[in-house]
N, C-alpha and C. Protein backbone atom coordinates (compact mmCIF):
# COMPACT_ATOMS: atom_id res chain seq x y z
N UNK A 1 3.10 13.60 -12.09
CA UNK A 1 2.99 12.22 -12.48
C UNK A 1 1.79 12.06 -13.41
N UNK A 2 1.88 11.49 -14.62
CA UNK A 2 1.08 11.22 -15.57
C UNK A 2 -0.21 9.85 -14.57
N UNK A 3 -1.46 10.30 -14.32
CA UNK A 3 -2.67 9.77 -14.26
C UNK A 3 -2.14 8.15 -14.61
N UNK A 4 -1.85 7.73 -15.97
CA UNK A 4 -1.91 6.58 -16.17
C UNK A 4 -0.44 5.45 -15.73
N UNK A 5 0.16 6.30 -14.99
CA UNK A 5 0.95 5.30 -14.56
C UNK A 5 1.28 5.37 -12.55
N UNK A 6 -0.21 6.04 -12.20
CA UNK A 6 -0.53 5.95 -10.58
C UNK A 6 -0.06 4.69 -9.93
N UNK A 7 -0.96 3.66 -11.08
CA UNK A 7 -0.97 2.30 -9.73
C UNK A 7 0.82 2.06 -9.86
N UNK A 8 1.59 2.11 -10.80
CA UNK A 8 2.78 1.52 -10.81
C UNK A 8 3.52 2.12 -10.04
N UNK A 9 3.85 3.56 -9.82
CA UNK A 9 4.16 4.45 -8.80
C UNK A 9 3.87 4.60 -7.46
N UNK A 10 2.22 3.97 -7.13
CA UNK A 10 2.29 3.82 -5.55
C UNK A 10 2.72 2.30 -5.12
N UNK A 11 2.65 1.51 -5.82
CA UNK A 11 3.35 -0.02 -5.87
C UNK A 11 4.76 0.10 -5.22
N UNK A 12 5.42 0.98 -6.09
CA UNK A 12 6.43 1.08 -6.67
C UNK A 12 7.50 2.13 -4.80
N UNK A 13 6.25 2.77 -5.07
CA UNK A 13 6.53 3.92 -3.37
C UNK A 13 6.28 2.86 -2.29
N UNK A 14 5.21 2.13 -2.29
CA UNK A 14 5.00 1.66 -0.72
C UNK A 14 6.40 0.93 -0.67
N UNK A 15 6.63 -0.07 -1.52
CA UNK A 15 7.63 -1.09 -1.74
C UNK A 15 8.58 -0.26 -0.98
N UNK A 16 8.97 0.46 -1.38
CA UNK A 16 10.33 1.24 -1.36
C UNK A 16 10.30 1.61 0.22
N UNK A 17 9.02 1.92 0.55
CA UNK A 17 8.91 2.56 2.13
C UNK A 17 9.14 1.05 3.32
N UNK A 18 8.39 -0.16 2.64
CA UNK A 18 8.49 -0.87 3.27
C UNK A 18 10.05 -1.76 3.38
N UNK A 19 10.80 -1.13 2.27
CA UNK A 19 12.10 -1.78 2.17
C UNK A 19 13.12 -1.31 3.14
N UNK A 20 13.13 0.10 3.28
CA UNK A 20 13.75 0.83 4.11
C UNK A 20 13.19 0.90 5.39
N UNK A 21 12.42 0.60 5.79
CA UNK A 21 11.78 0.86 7.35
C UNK A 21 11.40 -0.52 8.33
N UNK A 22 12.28 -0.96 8.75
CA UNK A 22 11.63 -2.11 9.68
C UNK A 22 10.93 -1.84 10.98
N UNK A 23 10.63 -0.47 10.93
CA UNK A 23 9.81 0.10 11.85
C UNK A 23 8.14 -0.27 11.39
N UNK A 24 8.15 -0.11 10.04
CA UNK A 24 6.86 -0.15 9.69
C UNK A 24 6.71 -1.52 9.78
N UNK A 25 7.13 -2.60 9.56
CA UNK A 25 6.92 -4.09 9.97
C UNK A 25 6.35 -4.32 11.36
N UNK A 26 7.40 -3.86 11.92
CA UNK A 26 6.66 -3.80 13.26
C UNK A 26 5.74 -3.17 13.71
N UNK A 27 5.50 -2.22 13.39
CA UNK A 27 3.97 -1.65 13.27
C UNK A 27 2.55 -2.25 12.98
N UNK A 28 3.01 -3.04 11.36
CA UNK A 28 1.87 -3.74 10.96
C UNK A 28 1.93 -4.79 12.01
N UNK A 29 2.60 -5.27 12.58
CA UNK A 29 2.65 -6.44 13.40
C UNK A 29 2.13 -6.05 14.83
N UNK A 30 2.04 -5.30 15.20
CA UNK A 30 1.91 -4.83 16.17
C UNK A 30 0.13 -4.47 16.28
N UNK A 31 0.02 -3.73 14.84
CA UNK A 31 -1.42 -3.63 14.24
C UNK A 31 -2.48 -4.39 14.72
N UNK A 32 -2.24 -5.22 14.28
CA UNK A 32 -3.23 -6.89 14.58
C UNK A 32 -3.71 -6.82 15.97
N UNK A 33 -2.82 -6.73 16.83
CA UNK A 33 -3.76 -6.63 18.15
C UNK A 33 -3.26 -5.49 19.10
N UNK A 34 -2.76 -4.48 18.71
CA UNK A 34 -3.09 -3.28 19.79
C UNK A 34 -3.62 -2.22 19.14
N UNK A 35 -4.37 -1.38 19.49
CA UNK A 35 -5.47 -1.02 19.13
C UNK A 35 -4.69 0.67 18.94
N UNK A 36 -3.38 0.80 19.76
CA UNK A 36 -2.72 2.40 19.40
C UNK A 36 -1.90 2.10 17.99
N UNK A 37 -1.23 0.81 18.48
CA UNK A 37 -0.37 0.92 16.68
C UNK A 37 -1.22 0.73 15.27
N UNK A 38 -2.54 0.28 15.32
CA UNK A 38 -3.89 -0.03 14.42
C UNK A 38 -3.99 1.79 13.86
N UNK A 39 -4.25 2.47 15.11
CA UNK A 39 -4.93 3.92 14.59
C UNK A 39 -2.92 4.45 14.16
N UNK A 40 -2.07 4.37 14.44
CA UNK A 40 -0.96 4.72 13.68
C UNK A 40 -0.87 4.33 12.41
N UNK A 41 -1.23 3.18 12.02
CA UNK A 41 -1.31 2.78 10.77
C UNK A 41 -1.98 3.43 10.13
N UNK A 42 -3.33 3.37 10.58
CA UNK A 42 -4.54 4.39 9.55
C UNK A 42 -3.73 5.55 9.59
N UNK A 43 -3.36 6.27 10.43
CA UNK A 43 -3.52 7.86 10.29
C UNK A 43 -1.78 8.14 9.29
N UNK A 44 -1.09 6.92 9.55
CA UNK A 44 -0.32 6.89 8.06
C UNK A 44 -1.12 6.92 6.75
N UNK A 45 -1.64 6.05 6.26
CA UNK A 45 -2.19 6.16 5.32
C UNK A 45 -3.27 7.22 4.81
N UNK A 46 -4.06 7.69 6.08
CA UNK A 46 -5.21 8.80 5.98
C UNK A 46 -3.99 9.64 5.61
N UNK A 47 -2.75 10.26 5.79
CA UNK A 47 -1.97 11.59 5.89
C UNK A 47 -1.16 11.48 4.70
N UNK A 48 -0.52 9.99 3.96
CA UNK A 48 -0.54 10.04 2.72
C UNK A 48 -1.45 9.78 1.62
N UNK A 49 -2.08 8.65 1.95
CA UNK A 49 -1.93 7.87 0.26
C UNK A 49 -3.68 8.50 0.16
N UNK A 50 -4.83 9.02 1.20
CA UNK A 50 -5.77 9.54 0.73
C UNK A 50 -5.85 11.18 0.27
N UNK A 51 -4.51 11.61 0.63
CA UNK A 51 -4.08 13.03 0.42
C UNK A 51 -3.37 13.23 -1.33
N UNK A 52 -3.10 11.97 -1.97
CA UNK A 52 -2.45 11.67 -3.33
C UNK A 52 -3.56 11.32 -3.62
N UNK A 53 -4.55 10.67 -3.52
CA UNK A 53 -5.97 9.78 -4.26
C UNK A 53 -6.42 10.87 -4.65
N UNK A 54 -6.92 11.67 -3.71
CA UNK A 54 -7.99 13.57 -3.90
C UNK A 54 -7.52 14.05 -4.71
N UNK A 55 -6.05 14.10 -5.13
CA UNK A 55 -5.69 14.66 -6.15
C UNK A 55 -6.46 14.36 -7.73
N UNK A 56 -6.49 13.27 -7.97
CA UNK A 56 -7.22 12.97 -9.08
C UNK A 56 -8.44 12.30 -9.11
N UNK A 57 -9.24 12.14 -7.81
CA UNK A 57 -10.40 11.46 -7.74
C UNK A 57 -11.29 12.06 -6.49
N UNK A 58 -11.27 13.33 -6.70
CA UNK A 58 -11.52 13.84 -5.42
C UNK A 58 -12.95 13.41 -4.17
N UNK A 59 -14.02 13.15 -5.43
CA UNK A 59 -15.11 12.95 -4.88
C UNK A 59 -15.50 11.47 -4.07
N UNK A 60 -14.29 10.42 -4.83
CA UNK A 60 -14.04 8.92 -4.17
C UNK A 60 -12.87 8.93 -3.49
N UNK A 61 -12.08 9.61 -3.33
CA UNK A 61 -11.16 9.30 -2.19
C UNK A 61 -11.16 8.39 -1.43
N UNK A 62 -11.77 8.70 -0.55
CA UNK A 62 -11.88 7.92 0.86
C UNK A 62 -11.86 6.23 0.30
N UNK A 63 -13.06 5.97 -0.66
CA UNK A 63 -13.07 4.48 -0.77
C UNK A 63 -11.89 4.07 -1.39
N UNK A 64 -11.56 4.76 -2.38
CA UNK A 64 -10.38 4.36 -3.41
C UNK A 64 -9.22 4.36 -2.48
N UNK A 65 -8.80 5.07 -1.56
CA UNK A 65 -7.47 4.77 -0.61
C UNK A 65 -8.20 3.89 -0.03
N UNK A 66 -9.10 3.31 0.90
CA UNK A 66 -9.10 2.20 1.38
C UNK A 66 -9.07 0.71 0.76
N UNK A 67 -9.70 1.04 -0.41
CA UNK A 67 -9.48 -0.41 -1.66
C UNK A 67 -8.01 -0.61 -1.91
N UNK A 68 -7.09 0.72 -2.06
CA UNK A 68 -5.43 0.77 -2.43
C UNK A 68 -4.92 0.50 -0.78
N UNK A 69 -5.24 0.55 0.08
CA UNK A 69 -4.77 0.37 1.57
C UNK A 69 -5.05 -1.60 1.64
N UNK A 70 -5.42 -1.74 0.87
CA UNK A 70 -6.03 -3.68 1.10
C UNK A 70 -5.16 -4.29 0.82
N UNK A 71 -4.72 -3.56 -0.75
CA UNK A 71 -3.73 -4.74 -1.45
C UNK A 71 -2.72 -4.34 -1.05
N UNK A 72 -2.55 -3.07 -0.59
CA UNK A 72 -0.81 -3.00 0.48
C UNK A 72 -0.23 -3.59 1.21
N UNK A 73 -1.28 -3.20 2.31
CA UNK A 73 -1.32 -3.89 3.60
C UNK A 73 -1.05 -5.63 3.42
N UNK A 74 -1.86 -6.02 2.13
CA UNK A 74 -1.89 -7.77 2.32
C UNK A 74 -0.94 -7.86 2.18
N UNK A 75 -0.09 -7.26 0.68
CA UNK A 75 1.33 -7.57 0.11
C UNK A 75 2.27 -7.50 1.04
N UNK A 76 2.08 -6.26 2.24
CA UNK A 76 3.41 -6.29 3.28
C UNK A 76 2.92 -7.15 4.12
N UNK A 77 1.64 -7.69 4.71
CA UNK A 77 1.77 -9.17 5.51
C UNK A 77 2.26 -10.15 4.61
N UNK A 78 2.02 -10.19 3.58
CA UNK A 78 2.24 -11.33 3.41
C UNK A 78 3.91 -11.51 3.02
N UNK A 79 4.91 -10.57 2.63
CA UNK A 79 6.03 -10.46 1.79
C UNK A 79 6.84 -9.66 2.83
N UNK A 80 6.83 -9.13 4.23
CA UNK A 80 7.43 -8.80 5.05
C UNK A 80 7.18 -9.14 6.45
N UNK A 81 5.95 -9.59 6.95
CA UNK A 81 5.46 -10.32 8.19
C UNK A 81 5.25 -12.26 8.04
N UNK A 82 4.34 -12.26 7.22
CA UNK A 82 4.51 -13.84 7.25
C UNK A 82 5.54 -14.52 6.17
N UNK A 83 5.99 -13.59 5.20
CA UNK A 83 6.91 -14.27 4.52
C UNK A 83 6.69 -15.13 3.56
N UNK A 84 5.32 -15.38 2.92
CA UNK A 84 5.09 -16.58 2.41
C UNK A 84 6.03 -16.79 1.10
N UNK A 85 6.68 -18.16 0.94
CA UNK A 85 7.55 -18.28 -0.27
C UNK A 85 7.35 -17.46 -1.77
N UNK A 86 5.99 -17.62 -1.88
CA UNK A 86 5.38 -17.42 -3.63
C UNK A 86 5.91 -15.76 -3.75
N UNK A 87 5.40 -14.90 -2.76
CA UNK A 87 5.25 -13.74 -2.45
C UNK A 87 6.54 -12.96 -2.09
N UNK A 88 7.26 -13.39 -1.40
CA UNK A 88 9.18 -13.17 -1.10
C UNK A 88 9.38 -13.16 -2.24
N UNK A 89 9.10 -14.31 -3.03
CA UNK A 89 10.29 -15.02 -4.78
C UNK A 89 9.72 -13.87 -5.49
N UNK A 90 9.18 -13.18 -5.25
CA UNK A 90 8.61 -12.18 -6.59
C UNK A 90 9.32 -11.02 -6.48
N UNK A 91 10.36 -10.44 -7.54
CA UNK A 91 11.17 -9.48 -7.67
C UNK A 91 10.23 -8.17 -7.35
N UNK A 92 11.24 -7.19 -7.17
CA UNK A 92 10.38 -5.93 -7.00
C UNK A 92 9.28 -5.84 -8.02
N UNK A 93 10.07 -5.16 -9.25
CA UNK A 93 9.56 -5.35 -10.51
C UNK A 93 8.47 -6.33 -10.56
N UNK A 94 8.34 -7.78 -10.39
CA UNK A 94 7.29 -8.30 -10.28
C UNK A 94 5.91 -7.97 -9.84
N UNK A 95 6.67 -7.68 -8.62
CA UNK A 95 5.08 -7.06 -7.37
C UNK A 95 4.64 -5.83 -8.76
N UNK A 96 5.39 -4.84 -8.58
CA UNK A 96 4.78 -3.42 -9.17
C UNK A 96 4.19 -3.86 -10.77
N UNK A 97 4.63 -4.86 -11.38
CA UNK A 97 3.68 -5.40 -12.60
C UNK A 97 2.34 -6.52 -12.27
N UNK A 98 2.42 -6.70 -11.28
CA UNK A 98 1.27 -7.35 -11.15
C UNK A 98 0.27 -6.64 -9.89
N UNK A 99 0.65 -5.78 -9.14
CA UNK A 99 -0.20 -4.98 -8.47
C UNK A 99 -0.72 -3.76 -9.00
N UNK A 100 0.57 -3.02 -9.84
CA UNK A 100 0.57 -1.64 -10.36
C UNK A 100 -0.83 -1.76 -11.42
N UNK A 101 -1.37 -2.59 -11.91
CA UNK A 101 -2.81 -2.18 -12.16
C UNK A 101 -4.19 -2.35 -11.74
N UNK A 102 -4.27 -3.52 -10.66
CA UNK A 102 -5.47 -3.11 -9.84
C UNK A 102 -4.91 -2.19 -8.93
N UNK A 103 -4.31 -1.05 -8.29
CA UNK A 103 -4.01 -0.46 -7.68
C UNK A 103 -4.34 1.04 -8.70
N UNK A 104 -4.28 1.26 -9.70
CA UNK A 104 -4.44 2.04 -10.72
C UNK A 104 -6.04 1.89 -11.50
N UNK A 105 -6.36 0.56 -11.52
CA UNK A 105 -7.78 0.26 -11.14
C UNK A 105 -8.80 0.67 -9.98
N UNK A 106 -8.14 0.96 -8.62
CA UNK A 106 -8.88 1.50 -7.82
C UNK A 106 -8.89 3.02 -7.86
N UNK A 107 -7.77 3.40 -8.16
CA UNK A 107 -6.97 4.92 -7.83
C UNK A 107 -8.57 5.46 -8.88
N UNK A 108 -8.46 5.10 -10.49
CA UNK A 108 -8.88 5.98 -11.53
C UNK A 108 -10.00 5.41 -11.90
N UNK A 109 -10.69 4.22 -11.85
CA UNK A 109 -11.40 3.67 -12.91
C UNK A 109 -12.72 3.71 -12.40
């Protein structure tokens, strides 16, 4: 994967993971207040998305997946747990053009 099109591609991946899995909904939901499905969540994300960051940012990792873990996480509360109208109405394509560069902003810059 070409460096400059990261943020649109992990946009583009979570989406896709969160489309197919209503396991992971319930997870994040679950997140919020039990403290085993919380460390399942992290150790999802520690086992992907900081294992793809090292690849091209090796020495920031850690912060840069947790800055790219923020705007995920919000986008699936907000667009698969609470549902809010603004956030539902936004086509796939939408989300991944308007996330896919602060997400590519955290990944590289």
């Amino acid at each position: 994967m070409a460096p400059d099109a990261l943020g649109h591609a992990l946009v583009s991946h979570f989406l896709a993971r969160w489309e197919a899995d209503d396991a992971l909904v319930v997870l994040l939901r679950s997140a919020t207040t039990n403290a085993d499905a919380a460390q399942r969540m992290t150790d999802i994300f520690a086992g992907q998305l900081l294992p793809a960051i090292s690849k091209f940012t090796p020495d920031d990792a850690p912060r840069r997946a947790g800055l790219i873990a923020t705007q995920v996480l919000g986008m699936a509360l907000c667009r698969f747990v609470l549902r809010l109208p603004p956030v539902v109405g936004l086509s796939r394509e939408e989300l991944i053009d308007w996330l896919g560069p602060t997400l590519q902003r955290y990944a590289l810059e």
